[in-house]
N, C-alpha and C. Protein backbone atom coordinates (compact mmCIF):
# COMPACT_ATOMS: atom_id res chain seq x y z
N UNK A 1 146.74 89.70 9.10
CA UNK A 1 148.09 89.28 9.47
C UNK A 1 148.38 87.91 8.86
N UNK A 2 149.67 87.44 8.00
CA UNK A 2 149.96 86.16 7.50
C UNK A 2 150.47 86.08 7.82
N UNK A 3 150.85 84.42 7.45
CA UNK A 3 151.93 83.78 8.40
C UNK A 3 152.75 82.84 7.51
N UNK A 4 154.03 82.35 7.46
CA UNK A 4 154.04 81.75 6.69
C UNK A 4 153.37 80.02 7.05
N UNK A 5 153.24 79.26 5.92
CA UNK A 5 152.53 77.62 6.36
C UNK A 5 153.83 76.72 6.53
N UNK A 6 154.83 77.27 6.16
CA UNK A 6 156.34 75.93 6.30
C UNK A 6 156.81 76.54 7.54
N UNK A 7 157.04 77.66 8.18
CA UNK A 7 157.83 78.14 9.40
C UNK A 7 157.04 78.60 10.21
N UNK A 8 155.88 79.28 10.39
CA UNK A 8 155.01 79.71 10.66
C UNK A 8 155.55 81.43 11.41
N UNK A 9 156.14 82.17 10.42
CA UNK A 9 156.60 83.06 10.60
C UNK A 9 155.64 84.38 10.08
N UNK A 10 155.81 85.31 10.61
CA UNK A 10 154.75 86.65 10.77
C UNK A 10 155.85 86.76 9.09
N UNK A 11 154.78 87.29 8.03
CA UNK A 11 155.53 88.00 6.63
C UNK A 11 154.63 89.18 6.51
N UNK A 12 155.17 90.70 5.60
CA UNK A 12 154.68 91.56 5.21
C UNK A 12 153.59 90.91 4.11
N UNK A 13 152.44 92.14 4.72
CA UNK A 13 151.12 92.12 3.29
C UNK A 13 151.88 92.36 1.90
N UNK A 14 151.30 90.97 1.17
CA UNK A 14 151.64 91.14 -0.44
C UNK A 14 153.19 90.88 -0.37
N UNK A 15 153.93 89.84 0.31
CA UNK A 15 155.13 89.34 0.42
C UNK A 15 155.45 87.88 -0.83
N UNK A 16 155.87 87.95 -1.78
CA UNK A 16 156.01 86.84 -1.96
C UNK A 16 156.49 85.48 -1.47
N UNK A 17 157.90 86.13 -1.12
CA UNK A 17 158.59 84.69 -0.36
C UNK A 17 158.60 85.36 1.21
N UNK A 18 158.57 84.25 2.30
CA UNK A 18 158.63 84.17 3.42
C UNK A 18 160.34 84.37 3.87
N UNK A 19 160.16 85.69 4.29
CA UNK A 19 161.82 86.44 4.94
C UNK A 19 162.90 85.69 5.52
N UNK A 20 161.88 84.30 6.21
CA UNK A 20 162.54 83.45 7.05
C UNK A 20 163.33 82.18 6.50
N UNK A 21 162.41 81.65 5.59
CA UNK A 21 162.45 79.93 5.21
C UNK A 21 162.71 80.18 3.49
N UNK A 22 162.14 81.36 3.11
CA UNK A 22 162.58 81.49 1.29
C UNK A 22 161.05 80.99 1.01
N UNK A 23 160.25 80.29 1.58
CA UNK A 23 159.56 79.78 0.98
C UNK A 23 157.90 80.32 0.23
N UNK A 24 157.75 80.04 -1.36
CA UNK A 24 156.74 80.88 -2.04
C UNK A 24 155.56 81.12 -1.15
N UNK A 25 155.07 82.27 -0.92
CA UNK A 25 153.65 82.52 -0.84
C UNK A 25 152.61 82.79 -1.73
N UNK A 26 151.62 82.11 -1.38
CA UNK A 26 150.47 82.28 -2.19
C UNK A 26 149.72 83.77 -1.97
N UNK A 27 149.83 84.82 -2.66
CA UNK A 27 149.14 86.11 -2.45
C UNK A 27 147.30 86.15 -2.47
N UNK A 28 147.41 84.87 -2.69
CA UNK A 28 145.92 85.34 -2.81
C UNK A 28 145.32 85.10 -1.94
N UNK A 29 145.74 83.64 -0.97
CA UNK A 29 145.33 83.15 -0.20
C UNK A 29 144.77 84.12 1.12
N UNK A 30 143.92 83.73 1.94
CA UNK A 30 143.70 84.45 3.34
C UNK A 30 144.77 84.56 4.89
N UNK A 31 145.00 84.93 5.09
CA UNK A 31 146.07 85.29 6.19
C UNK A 31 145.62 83.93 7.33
N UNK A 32 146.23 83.80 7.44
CA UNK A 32 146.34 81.83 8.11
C UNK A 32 147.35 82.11 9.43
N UNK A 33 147.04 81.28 10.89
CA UNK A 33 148.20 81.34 11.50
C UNK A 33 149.26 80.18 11.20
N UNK A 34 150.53 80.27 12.23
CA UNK A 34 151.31 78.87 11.94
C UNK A 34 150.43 77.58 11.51
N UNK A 35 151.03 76.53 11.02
CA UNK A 35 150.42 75.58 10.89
C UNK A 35 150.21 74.49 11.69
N UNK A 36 148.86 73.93 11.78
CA UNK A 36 148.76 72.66 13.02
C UNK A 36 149.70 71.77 12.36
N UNK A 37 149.72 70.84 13.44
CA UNK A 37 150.41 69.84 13.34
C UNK A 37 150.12 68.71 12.34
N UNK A 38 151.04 68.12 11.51
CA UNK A 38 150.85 67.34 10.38
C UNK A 38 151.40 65.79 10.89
N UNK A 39 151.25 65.26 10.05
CA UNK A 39 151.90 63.79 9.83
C UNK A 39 152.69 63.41 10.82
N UNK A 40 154.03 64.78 10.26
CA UNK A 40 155.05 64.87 10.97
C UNK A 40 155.12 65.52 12.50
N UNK A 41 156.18 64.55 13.12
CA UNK A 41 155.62 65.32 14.46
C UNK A 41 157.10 66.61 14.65
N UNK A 42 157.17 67.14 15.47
CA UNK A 42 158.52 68.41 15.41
C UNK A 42 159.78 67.31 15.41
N UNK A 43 159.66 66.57 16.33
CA UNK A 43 160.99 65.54 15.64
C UNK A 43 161.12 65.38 14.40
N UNK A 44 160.43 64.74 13.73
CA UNK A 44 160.64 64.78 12.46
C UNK A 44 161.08 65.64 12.03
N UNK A 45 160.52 67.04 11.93
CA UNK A 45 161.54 68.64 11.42
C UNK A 45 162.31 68.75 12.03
N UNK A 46 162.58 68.09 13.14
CA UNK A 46 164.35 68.71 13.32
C UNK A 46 165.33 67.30 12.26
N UNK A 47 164.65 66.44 12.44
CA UNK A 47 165.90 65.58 11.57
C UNK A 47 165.96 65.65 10.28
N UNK A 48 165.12 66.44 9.37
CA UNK A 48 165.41 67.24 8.61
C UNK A 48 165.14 68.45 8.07
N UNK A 49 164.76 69.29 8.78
CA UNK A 49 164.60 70.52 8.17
C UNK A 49 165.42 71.66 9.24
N UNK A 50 166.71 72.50 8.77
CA UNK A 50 167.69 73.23 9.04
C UNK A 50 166.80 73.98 9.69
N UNK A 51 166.14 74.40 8.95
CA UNK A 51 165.21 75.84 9.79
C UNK A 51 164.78 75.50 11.28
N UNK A 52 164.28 74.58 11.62
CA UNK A 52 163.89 74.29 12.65
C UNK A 52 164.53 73.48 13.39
N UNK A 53 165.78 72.97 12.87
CA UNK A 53 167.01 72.68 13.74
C UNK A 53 167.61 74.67 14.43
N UNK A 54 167.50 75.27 13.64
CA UNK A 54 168.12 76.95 14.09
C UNK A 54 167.19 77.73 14.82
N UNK A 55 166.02 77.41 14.64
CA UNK A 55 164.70 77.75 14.96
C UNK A 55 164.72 77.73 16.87
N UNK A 56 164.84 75.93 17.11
CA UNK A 56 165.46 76.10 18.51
C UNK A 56 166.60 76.02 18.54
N UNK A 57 167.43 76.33 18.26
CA UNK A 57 168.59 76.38 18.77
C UNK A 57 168.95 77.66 18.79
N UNK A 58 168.21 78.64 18.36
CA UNK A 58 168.31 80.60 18.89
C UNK A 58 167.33 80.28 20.03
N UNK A 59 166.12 79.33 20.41
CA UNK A 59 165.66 79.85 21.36
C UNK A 59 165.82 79.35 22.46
N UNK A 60 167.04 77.90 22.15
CA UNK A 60 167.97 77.78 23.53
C UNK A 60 168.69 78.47 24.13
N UNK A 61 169.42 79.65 23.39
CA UNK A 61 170.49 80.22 23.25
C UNK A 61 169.59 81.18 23.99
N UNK A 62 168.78 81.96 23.44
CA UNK A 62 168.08 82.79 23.96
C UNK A 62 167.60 82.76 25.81
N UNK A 63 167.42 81.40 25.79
CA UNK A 63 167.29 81.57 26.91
C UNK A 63 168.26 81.28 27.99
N UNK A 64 169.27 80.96 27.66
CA UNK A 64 170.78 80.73 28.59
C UNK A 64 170.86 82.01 28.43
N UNK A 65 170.58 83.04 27.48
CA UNK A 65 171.29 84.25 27.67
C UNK A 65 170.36 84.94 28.88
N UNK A 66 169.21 84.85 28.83
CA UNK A 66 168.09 85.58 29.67
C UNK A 66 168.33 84.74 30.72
N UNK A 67 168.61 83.70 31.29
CA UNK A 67 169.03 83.03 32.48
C UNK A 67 170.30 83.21 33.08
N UNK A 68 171.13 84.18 32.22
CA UNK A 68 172.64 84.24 32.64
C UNK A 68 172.32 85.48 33.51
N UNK A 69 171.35 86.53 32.43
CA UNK A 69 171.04 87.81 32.95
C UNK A 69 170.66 87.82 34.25
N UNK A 70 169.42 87.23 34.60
CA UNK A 70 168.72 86.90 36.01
C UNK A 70 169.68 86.30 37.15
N UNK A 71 170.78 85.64 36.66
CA UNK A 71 171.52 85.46 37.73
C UNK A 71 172.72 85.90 37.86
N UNK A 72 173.09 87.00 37.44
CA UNK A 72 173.85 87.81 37.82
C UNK A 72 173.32 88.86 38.23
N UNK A 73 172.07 89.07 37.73
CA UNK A 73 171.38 90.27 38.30
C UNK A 73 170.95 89.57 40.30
N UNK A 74 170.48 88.60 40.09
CA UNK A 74 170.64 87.91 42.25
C UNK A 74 172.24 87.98 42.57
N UNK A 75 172.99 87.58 41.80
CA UNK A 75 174.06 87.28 42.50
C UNK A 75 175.00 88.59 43.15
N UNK A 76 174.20 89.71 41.93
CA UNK A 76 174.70 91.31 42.47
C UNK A 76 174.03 91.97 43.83
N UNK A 77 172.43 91.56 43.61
CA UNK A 77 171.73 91.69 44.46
C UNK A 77 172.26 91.26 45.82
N UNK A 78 171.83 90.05 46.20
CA UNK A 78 172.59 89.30 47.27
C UNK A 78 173.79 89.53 47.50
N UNK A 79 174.87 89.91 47.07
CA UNK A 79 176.62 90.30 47.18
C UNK A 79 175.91 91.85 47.99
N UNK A 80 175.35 92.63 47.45
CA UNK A 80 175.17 94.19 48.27
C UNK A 80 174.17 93.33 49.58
N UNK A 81 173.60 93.22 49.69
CA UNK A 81 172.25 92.83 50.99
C UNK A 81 174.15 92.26 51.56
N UNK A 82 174.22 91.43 51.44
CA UNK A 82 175.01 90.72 52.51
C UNK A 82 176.09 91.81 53.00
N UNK A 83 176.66 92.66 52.10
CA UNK A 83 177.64 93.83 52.19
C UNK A 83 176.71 94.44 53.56
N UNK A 84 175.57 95.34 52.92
CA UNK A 84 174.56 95.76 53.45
C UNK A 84 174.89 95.25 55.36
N UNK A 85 174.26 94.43 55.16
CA UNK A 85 173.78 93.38 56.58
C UNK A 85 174.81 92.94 57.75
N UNK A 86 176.15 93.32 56.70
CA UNK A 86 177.37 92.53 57.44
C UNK A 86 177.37 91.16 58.03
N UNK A 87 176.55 90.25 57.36
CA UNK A 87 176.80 89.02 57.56
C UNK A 87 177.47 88.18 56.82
N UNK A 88 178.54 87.63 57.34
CA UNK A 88 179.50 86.78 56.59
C UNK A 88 179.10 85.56 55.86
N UNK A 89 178.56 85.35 54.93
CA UNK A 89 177.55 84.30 54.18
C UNK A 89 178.57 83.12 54.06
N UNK A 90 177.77 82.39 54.24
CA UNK A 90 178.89 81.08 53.54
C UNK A 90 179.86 80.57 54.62
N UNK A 91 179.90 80.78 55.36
CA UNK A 91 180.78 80.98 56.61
C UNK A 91 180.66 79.33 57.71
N UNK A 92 179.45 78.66 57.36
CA UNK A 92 179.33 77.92 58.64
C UNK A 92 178.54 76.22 57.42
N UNK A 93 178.84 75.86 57.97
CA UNK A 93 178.44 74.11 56.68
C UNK A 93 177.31 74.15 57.03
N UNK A 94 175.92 74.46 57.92
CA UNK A 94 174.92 74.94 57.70
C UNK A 94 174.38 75.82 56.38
N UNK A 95 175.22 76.82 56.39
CA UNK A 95 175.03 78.12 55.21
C UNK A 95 175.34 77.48 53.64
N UNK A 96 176.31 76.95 54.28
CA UNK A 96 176.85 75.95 52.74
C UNK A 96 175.74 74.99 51.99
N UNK A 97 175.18 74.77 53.04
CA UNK A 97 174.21 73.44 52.68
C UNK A 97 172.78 74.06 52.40
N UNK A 98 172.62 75.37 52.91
CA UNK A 98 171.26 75.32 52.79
C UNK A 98 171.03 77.04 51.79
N UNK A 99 172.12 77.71 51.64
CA UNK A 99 172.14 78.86 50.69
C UNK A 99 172.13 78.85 49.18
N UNK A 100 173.18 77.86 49.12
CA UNK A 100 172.86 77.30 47.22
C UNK A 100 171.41 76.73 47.26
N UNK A 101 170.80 76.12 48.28
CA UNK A 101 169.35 75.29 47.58
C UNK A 101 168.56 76.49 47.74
N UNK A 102 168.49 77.68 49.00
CA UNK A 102 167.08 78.86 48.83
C UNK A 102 167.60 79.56 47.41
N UNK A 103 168.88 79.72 47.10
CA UNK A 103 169.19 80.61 46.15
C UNK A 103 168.80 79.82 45.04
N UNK A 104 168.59 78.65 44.72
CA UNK A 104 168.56 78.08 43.22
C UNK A 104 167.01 78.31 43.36
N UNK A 105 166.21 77.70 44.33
CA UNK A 105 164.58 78.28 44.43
C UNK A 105 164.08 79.30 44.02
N UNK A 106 164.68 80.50 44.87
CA UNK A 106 164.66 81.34 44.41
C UNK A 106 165.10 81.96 43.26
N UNK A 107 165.98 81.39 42.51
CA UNK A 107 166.50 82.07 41.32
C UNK A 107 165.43 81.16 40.27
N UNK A 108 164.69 80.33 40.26
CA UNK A 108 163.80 79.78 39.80
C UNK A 108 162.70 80.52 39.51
N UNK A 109 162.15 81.59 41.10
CA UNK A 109 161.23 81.91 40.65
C UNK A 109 161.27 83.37 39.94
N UNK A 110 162.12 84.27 40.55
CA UNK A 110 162.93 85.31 39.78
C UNK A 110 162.57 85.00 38.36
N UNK A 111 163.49 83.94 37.74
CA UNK A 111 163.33 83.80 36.02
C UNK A 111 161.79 83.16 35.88
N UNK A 112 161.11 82.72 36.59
CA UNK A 112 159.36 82.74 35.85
C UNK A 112 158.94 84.18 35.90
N UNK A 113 159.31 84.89 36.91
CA UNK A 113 158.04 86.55 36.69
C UNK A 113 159.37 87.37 36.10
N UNK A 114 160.00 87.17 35.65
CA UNK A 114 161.22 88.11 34.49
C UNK A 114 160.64 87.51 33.19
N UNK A 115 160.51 86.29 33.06
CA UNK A 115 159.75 86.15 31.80
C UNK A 115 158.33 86.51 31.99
N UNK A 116 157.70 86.26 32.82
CA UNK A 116 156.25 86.43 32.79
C UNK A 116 155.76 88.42 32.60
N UNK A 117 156.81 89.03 33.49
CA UNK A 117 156.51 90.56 33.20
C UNK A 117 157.49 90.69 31.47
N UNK A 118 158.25 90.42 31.01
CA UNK A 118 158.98 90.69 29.80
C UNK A 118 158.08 90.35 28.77
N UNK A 119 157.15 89.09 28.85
CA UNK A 119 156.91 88.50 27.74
C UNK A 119 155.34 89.49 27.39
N UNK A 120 154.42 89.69 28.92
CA UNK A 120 153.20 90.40 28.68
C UNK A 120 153.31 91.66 28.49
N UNK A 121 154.22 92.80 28.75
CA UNK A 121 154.95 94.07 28.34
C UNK A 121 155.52 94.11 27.05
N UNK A 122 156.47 93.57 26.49
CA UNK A 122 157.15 93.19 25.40
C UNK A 122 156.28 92.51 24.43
N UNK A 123 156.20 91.11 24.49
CA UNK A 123 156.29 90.32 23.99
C UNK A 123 157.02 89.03 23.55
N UNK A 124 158.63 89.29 24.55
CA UNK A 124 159.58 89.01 24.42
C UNK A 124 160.30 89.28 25.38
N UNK A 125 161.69 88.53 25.35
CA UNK A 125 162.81 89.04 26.52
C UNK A 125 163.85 89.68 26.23
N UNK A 126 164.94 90.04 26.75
CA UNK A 126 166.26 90.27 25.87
C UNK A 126 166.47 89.31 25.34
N UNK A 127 167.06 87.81 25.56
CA UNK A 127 167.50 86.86 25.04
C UNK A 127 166.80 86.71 23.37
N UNK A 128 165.57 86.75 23.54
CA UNK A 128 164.53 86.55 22.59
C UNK A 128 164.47 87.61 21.72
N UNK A 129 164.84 88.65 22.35
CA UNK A 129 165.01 89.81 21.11
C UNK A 129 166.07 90.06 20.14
N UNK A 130 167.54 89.33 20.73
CA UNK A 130 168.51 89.31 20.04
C UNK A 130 168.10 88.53 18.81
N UNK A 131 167.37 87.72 18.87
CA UNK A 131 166.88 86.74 17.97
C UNK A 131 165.85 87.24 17.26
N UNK A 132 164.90 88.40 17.19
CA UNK A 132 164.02 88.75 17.16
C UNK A 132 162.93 87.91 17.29
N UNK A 133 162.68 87.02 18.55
CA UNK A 133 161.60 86.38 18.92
C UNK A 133 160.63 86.85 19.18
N UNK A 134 159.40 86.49 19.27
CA UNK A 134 158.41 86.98 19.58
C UNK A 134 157.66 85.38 20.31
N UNK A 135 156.95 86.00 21.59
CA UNK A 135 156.08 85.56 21.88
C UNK A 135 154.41 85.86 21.29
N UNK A 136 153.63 84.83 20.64
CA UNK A 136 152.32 85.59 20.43
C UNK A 136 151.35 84.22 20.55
N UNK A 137 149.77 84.72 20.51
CA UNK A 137 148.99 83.76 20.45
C UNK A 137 148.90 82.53 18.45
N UNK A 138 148.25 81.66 18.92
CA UNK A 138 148.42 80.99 17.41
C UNK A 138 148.25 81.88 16.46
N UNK A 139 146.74 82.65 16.78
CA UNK A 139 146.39 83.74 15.17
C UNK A 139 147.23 84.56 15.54
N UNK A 140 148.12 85.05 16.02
CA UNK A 140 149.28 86.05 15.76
C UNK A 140 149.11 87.37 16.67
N UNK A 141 148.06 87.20 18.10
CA UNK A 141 147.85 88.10 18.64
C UNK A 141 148.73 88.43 19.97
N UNK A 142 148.62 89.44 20.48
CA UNK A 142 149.48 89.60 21.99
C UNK A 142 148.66 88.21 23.05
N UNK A 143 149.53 87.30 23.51
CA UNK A 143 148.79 86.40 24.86
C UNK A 143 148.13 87.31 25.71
N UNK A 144 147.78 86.92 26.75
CA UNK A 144 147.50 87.52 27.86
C UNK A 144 148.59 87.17 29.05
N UNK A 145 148.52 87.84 30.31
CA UNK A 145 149.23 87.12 31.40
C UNK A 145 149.22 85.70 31.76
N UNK A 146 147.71 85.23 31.50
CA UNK A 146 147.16 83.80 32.10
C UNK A 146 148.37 83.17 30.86
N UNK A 147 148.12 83.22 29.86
CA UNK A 147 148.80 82.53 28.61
C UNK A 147 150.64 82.60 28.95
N UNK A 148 150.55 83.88 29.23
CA UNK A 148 152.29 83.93 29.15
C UNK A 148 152.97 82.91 30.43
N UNK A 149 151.86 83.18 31.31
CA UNK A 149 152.07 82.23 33.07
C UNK A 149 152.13 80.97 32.49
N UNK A 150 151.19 80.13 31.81
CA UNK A 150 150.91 79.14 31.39
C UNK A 150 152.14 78.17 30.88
N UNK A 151 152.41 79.61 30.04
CA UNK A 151 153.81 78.85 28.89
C UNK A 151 154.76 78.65 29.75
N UNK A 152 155.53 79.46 30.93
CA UNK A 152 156.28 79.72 31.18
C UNK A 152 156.76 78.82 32.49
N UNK A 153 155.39 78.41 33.12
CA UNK A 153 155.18 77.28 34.61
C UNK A 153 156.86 76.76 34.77
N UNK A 154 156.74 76.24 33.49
CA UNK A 154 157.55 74.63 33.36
C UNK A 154 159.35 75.36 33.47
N UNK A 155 159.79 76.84 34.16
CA UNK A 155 160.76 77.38 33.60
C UNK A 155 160.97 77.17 35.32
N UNK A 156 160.13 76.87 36.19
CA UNK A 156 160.65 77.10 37.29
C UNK A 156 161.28 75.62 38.31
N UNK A 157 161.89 74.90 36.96
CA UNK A 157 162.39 73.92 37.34
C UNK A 157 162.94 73.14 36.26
N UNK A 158 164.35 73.36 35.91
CA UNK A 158 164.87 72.79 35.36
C UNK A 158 164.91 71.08 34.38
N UNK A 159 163.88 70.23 35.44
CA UNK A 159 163.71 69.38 34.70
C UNK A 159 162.36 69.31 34.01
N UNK A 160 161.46 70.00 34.78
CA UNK A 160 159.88 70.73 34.10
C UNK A 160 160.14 71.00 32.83
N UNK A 161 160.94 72.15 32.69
CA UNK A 161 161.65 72.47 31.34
C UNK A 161 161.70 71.18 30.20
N UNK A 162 162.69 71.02 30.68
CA UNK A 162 163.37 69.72 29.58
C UNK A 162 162.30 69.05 29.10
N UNK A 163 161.23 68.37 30.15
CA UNK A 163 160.10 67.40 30.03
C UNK A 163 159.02 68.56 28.54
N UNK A 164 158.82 69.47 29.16
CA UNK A 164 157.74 70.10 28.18
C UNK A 164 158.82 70.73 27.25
N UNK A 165 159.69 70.89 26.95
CA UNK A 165 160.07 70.58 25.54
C UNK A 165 160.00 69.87 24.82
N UNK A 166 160.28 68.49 25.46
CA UNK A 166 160.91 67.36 24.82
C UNK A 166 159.34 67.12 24.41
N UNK A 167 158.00 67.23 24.96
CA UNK A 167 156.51 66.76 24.95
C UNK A 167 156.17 67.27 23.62
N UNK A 168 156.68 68.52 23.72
CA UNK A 168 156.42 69.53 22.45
C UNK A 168 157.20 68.75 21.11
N UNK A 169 158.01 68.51 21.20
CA UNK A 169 158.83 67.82 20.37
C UNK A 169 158.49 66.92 19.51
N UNK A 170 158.10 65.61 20.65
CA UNK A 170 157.42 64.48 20.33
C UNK A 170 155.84 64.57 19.97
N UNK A 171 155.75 65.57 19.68
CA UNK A 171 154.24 65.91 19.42
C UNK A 171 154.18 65.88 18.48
N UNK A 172 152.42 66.52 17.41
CA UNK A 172 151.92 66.70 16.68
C UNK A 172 151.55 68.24 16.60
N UNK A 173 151.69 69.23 17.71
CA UNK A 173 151.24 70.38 17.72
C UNK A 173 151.66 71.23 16.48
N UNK A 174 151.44 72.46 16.81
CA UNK A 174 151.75 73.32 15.84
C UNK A 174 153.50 73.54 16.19
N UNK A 175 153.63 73.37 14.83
CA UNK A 175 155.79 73.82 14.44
C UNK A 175 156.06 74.55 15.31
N UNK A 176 157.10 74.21 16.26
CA UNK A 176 158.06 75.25 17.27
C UNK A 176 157.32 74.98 18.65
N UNK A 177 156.24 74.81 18.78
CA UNK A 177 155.57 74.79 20.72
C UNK A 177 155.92 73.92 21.70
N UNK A 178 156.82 74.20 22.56
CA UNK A 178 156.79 73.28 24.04
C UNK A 178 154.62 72.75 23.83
N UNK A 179 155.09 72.00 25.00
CA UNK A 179 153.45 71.51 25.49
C UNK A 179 152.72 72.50 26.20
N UNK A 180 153.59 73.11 26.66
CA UNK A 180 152.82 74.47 27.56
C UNK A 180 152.36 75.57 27.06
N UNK A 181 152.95 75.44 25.43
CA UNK A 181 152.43 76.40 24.68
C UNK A 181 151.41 76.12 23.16
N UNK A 182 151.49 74.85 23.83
CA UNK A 182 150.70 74.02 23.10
C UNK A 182 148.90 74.25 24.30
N UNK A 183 149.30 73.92 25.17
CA UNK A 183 148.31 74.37 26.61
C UNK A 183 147.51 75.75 26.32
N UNK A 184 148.57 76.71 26.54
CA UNK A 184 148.23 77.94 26.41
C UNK A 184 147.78 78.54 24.99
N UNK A 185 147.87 77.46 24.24
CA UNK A 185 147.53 78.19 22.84
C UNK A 185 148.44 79.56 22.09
N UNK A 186 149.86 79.37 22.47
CA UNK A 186 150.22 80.63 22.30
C UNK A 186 152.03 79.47 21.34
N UNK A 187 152.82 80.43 20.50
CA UNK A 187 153.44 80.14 19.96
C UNK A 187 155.11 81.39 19.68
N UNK A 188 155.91 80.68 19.37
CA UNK A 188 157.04 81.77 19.38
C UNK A 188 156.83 81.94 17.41
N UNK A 189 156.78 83.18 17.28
CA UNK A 189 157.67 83.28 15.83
C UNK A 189 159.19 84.46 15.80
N UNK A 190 159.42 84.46 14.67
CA UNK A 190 160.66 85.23 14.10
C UNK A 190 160.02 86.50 13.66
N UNK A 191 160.23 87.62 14.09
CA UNK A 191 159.25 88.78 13.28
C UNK A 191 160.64 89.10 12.15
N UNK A 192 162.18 89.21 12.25
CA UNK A 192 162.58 89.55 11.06
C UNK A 192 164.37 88.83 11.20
N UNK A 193 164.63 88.09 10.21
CA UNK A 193 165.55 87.35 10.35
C UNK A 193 166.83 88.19 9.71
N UNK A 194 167.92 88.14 10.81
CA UNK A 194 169.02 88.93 10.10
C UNK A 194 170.13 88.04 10.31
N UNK A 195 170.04 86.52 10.92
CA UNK A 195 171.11 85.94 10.72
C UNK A 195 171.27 84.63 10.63
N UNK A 196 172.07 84.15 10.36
CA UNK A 196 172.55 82.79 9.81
C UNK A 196 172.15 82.48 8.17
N UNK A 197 172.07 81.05 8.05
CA UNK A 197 171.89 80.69 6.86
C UNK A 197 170.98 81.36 5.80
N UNK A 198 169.52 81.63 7.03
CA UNK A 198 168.14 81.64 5.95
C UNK A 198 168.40 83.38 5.69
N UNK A 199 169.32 83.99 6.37
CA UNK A 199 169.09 85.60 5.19
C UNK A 199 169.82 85.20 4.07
N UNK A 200 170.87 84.55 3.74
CA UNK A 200 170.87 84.29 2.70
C UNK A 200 170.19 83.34 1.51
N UNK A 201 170.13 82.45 1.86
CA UNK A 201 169.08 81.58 1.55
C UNK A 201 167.35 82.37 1.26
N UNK A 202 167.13 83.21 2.06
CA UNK A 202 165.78 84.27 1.68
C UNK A 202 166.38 85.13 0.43
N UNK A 203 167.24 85.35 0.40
CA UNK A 203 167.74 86.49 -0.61
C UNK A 203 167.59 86.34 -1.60
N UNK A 204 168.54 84.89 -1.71
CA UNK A 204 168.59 84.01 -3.43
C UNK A 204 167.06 83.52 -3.45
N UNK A 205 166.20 83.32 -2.97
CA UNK A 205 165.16 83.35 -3.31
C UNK A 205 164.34 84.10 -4.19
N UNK A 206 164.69 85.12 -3.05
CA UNK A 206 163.91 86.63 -3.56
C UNK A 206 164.59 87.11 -4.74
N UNK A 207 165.72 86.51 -5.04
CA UNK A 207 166.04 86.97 -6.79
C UNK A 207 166.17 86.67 -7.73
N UNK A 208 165.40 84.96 -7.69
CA UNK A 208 164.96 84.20 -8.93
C UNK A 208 163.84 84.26 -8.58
């Protein structure tokens, strides 16, 4: 299995250029995973390199979309139970005060085991598939549960989140990893790019 060394993207055996980034492959070389971390830390590639400015910014997107899902999927849930139950929700400044905080808890932990069953089944979520994301280990294998749990901890709290991005960021790890997936040893790639800049940009590649 190769990978490319500038994006660290899964490419077909005997690929010249990398589907994702345009960038030459060496055919002779041995099948390598993403690349560790260099000089540069991921800040640095986002302030200049496009790819990995788009890189996260499908897998922000990705995940507002898979977080929109999960909470409309409670908010349908809970609307029938209360139908169900005939209790008038919301009804008393008790309910007011204390239903948005079990429901945000709970909708917290909802989106850790929606990613945690999506990502060890799949490999991926919806959000992540529109994108064709993939969750995998560094050498390019399926995680395990422990790994996918690992990555995912930091999802059950909004500012957890932010923090192990931003860690990942300011790092040295390997291109694209929060810290938690830096932890877990596990990494997102692109298995096949069909939009924005780099399909075109792969194209004109591929025809000089």
């Amino acid at each position: 299995m190769a990978f490319c060394t500038r994006c660290g993207t899964q490419v077909p055996d005997g690929a010249a250029y990398c589907p994702n980034c345009g960038t030459q492959l060496n055919a002779t070389s041995a099948p390598t995973p993403p690349p560790q971390g260099s000089s540069l830390s991921e800040l640095d590639h986002l302030a200049r390199d496009r790819y990995a400015q788009e890189h996260w910014l499908y897998r922000v997107i990705a995940f507002l979309i898979d977080a929109v899902i999960v909470g409309i999927g409670l908010l349908i849930l809970v609307f029938l139970v209360t139908l169900a139950s005939g209790h008038p929700i919301l009804t008393f400044p008790f309910e007011i005060t204390i239903v948005p905080t079990s429901a945000a808890i709970g909708g917290s932990v909802v989106l850790f085991f929606y990613f945690l069953v999506s990502e060890t089944v799949y490999g991926t979520s919806i959000g992540k598939s529109i994108f064709h994301l993939q969750v995998v280990n560094v050498d390019g294998t399926r995680p395990d549960p422990f790994k996918i749990a690992v990555r995912n901890i930091s999802k059950i709290y909004f500012v957890l989140l932010v923090l192990d991005i931003l860690a990942g960021i300011l790092s040295h790890s390997r291109r694209g990893q929060k810290f938690s997936d830096y932890v877990a040893n596990t990494n997102i790639i692109i298995t096949n790019r069909e939009i924005g800049f780099l399909r075109f940009r792969s194209r004109t590649h591929a025809q000089t």
